[in-house]
Protein backbone atom coordinates (compact mmCIF):
# COMPACT_ATOMS: atom_id res chain seq x y z
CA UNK A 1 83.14 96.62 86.90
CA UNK A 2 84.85 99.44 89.16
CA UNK A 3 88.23 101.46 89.14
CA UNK A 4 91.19 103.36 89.98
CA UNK A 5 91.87 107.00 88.74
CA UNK A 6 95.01 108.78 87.97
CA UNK A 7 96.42 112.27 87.31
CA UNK A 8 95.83 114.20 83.87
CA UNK A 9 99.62 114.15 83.44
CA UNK A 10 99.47 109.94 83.72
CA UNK A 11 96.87 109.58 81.40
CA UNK A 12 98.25 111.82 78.96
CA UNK A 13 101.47 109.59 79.10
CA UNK A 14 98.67 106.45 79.04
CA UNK A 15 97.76 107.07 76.14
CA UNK A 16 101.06 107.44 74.43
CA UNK A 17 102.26 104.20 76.31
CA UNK A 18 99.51 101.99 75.61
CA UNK A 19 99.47 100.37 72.56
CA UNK A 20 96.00 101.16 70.18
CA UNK A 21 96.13 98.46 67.78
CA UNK A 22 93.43 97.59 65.25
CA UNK A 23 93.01 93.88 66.83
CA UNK A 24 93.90 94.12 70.64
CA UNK A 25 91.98 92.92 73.01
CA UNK A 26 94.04 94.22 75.90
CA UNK A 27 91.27 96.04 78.57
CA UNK A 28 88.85 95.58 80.65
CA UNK A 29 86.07 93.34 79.37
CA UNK A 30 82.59 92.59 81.15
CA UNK A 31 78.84 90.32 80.73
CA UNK A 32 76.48 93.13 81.15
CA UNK A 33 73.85 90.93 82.15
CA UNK A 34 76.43 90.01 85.03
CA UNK A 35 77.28 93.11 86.78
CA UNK A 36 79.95 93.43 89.74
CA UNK A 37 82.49 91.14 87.66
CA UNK A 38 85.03 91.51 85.25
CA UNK A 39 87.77 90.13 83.29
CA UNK A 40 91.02 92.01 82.70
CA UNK A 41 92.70 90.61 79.93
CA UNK A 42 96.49 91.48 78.46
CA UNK A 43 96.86 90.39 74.65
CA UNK A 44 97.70 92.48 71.56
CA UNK A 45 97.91 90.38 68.54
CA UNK A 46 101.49 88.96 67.03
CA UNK A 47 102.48 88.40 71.28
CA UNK A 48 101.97 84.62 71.61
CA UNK A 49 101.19 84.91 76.05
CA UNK A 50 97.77 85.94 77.11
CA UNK A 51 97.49 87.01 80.68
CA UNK A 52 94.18 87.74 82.50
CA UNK A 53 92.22 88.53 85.75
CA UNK A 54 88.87 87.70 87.05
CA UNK A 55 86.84 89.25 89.14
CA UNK A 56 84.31 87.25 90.52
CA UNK A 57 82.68 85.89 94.06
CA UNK A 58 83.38 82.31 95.57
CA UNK A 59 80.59 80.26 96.39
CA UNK A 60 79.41 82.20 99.70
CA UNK A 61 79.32 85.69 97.93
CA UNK A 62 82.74 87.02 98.79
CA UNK A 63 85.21 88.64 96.36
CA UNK A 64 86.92 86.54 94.71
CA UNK A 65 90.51 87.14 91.80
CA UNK A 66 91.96 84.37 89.33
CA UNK A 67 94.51 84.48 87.13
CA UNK A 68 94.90 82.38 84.09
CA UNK A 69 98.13 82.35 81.38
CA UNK A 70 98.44 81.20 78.06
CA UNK A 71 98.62 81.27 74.47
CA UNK A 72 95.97 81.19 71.55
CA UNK A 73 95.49 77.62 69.49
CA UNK A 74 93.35 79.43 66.88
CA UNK A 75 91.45 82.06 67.95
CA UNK A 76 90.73 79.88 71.17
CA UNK A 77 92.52 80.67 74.74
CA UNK A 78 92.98 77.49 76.82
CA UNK A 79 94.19 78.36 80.27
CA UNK A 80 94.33 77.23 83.88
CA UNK A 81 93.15 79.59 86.40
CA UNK A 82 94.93 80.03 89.47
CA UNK A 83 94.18 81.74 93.41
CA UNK A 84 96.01 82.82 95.40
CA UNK A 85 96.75 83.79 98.69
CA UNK A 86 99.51 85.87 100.13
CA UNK A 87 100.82 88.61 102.61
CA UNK A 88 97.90 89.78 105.48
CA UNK A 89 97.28 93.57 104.33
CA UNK A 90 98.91 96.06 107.77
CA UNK A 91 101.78 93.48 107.73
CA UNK A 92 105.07 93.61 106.43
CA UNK A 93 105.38 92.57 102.67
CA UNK A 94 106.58 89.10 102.02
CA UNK A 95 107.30 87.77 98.26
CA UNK A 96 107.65 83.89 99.32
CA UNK A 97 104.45 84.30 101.33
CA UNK A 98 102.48 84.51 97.78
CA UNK A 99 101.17 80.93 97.13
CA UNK A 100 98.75 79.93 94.02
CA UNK A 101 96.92 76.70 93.53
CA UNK A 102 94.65 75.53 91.21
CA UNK A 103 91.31 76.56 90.87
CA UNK A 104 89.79 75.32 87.27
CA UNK A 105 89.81 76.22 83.53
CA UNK A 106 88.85 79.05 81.35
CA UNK A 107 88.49 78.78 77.66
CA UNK A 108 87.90 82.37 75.79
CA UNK A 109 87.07 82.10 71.92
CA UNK A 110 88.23 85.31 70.45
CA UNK A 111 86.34 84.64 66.77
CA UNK A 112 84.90 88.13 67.43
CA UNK A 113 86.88 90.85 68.45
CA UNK A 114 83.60 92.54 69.98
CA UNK A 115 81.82 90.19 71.86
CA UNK A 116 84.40 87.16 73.71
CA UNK A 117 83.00 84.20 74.67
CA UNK A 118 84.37 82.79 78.27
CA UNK A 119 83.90 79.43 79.24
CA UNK A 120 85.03 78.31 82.99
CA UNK A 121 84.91 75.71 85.15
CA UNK A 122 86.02 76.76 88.63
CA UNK A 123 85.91 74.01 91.92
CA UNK A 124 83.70 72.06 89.52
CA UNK A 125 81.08 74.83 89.08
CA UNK A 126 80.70 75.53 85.46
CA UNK A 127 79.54 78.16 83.59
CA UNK A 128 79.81 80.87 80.42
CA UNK A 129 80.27 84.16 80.37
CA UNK A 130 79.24 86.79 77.52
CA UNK A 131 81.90 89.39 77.34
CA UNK A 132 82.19 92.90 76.09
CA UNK A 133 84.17 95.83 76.53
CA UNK A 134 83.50 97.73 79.30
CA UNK A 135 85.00 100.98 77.34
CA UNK A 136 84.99 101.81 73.73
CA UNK A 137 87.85 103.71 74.35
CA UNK A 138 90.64 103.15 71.94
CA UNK A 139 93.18 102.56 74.24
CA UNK A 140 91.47 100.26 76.73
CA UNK A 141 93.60 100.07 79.50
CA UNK A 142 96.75 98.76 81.09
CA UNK A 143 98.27 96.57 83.99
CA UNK A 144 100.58 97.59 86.88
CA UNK A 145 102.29 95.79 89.56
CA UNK A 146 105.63 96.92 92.66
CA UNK A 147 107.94 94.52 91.31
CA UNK A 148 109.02 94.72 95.23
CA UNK A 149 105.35 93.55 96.26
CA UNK A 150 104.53 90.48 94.08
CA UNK A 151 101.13 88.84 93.80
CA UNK A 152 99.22 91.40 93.59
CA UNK A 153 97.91 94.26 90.59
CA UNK A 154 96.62 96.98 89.47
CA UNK A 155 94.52 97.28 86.30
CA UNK A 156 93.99 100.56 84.99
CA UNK A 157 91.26 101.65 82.13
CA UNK A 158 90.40 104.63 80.90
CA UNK A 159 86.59 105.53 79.95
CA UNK A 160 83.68 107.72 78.85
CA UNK A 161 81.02 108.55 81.63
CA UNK A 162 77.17 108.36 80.64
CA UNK A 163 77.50 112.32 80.37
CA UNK A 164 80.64 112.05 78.39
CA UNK A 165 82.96 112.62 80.78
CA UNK A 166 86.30 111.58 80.64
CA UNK A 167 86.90 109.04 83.61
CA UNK A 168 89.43 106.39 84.89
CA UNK A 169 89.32 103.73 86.85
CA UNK A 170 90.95 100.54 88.69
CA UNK A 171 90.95 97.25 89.95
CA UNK A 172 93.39 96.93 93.00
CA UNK A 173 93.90 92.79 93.43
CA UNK A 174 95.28 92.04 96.61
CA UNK A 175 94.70 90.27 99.86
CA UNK A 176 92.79 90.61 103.05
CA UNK A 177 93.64 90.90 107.07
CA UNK A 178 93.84 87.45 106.85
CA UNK A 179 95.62 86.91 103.59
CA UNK A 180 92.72 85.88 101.61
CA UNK A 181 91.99 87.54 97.98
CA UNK A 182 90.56 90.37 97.91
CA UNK A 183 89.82 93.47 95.40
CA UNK A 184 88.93 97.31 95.72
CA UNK A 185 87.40 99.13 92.42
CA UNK A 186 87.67 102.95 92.09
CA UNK A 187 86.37 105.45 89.85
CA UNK A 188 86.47 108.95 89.60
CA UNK A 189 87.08 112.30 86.96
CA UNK A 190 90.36 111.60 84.87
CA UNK A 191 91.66 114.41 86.50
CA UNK A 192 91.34 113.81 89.93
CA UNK A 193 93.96 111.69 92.13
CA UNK A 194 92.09 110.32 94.85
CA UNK A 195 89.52 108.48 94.82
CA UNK A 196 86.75 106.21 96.93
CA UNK A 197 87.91 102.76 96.70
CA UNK A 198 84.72 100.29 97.62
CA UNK A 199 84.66 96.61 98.62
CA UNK A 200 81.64 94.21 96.80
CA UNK A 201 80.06 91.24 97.89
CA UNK A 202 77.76 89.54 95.30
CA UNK A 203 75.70 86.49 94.04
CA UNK A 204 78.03 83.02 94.87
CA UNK A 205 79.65 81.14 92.21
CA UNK A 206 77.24 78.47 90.55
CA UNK A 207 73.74 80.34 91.87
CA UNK A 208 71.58 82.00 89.27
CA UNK A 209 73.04 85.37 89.31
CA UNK A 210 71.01 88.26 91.13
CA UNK A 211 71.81 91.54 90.61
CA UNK A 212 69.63 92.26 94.02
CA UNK A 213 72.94 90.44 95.78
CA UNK A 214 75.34 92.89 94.99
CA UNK A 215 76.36 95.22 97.57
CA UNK A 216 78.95 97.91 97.93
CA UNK A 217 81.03 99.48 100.82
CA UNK A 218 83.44 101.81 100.91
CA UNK A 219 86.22 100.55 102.25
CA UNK A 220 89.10 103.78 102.69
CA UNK A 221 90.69 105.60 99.68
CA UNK A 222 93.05 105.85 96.82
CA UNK A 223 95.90 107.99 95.76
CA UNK A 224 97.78 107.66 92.54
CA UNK A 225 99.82 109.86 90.40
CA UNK A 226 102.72 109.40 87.96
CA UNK A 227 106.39 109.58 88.84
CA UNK A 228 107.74 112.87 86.73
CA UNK A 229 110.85 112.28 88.76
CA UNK A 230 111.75 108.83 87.52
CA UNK A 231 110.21 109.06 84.49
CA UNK A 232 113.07 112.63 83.40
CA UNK A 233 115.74 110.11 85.18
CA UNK A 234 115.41 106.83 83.35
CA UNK A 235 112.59 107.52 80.86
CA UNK A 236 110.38 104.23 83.01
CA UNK A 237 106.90 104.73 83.36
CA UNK A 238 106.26 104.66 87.17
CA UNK A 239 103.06 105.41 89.23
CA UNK A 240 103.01 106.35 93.13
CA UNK A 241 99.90 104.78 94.50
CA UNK A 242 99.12 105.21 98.35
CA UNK A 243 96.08 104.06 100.15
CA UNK A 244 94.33 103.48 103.24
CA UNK A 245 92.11 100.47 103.97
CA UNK A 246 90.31 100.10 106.89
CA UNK A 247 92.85 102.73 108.70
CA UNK A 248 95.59 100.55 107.09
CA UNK A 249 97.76 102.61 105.10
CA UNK A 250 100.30 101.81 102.76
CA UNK A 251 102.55 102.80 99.48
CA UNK A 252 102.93 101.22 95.99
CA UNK A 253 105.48 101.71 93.16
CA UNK A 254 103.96 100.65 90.60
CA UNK A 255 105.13 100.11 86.83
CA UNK A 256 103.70 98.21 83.61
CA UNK A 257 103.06 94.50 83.89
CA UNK A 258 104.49 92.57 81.00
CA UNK A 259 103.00 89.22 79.93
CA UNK A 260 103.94 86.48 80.86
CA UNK A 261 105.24 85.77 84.30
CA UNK A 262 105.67 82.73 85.92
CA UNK A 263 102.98 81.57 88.38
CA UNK A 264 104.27 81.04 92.13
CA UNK A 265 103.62 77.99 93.84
């Protein structure tokens, strides 16, 4: 999977912000064997909702988010997954244009705290994922939304490079010029602020997966830092995010997600 990175001063807060419990399962999670997806997933044990992202490609290769709600019966996650589609990116923001409709199931056996398995059955294509963490990080991540911009998130992780540097990254869920999901990754040094943020295509839903199919663009950049301002005023955790898209610029006030929410129809 692939990411957004903040300031040194934001992660420093992350870290005190996030909770780093001995069974939480809050982060980003990932089948290594399946590259170019991922699952963000927001549960801490002793909170009864489970919240959680996918990100995937429909049956033709393009990108692809769900979102599935709902609480553990054992150590077993039944859940319905949901898409949506909402405001064209370039255009003005509209909450009521955000609509979600059914798209499957997802069941997500926790028995192991390492190793998740993820069952899903999405326009009648079936299938199971293996899931792992993607960092090994002890605090694995968070998600962020603009409370004034609904329908759309940001999940943040935090993780350890192959030469041990310290790195963060995002997922940016939102929709295309025409409305349609759509999501940018980033990645970058911890202490950076702005970042590449690249578009993927990949192997469609319910073909044997190809790692050969994945490709990569860059599709504009990412700037995100965390609000000192608001933060000395009212003690809330707030991060400025701007970006530009395909010349399409734009601004984000972004603060922590809390699970659940309802689902818009």
């Amino acid at each position: 999977m692939k990411k957004m990175a903040l300031s040194f001063i934001f992660l420093s807060f992350l870290a005190m912000y996030t909770p780093c419990l001995a069974t939480d399962y809050t982060g980003m999670w990932w089948d290594a064997d399946k590259p170019g997806t991922g699952v963000y997933i927001d549960y801490t044990e002793g909170v009864s909702a489970v919240c959680g992202s996918w990100y995937l490609y429909d049956d033709r290769g393009n990108p692809l988010w769900l979102t599935f709600m709902g609480s553990l019966s054992g150590n077993v996650l039944n859940a319905e997954l949901y898409r949506f589609t909402g405001p064209r990116m370039g255009g003005p923001w509209d909450n009521t244009a955000v609509k979600g409709e059914y798209a499957g199931t997802v069941s997500i056996d926790v028995s192991n705290p390492d190793r998740l398995v993820m069952n899903y059955e999405v326009d009648r294509i079936s299938g199971t994922l293996n899931l792992t963490r993607f960092s090994s990080d002890i605090c694995k991540g968070s998600l962020w939304w603009d409370v004034q911009k609904q329908g759309q998130g940001v999940a943040h992780f935090h993780f350890t490079g192959a030469q041990g540097e310290d790195l963060s990254g995002l997922v940016w869920y939102v929709y295309d010029t025409n409305g349609d999901p759509m999501w940018y990754t980033a990645t970058g040094n911890a202490t950076a602020t702005t970042f590449e943020a690249w578009q993927f295509t990949g192997p469609p839903l319910g073909e044997t997966w190809d790692t050969a199919l994945l490709k990569k663009k860059q599709a504009g950049t990412i700037t995100a830092g965390f609000d000192k301002t608001v933060f000395a005023s009212s003690n809330r955790p707030m991060l400025d995010m701007n970006f530009t898209i395909d010349n399409i610029g734009g601004h984000l006030s972004l603060e922590p997600f809390i699970c659940p929410v309802a689902v818009p129809k």
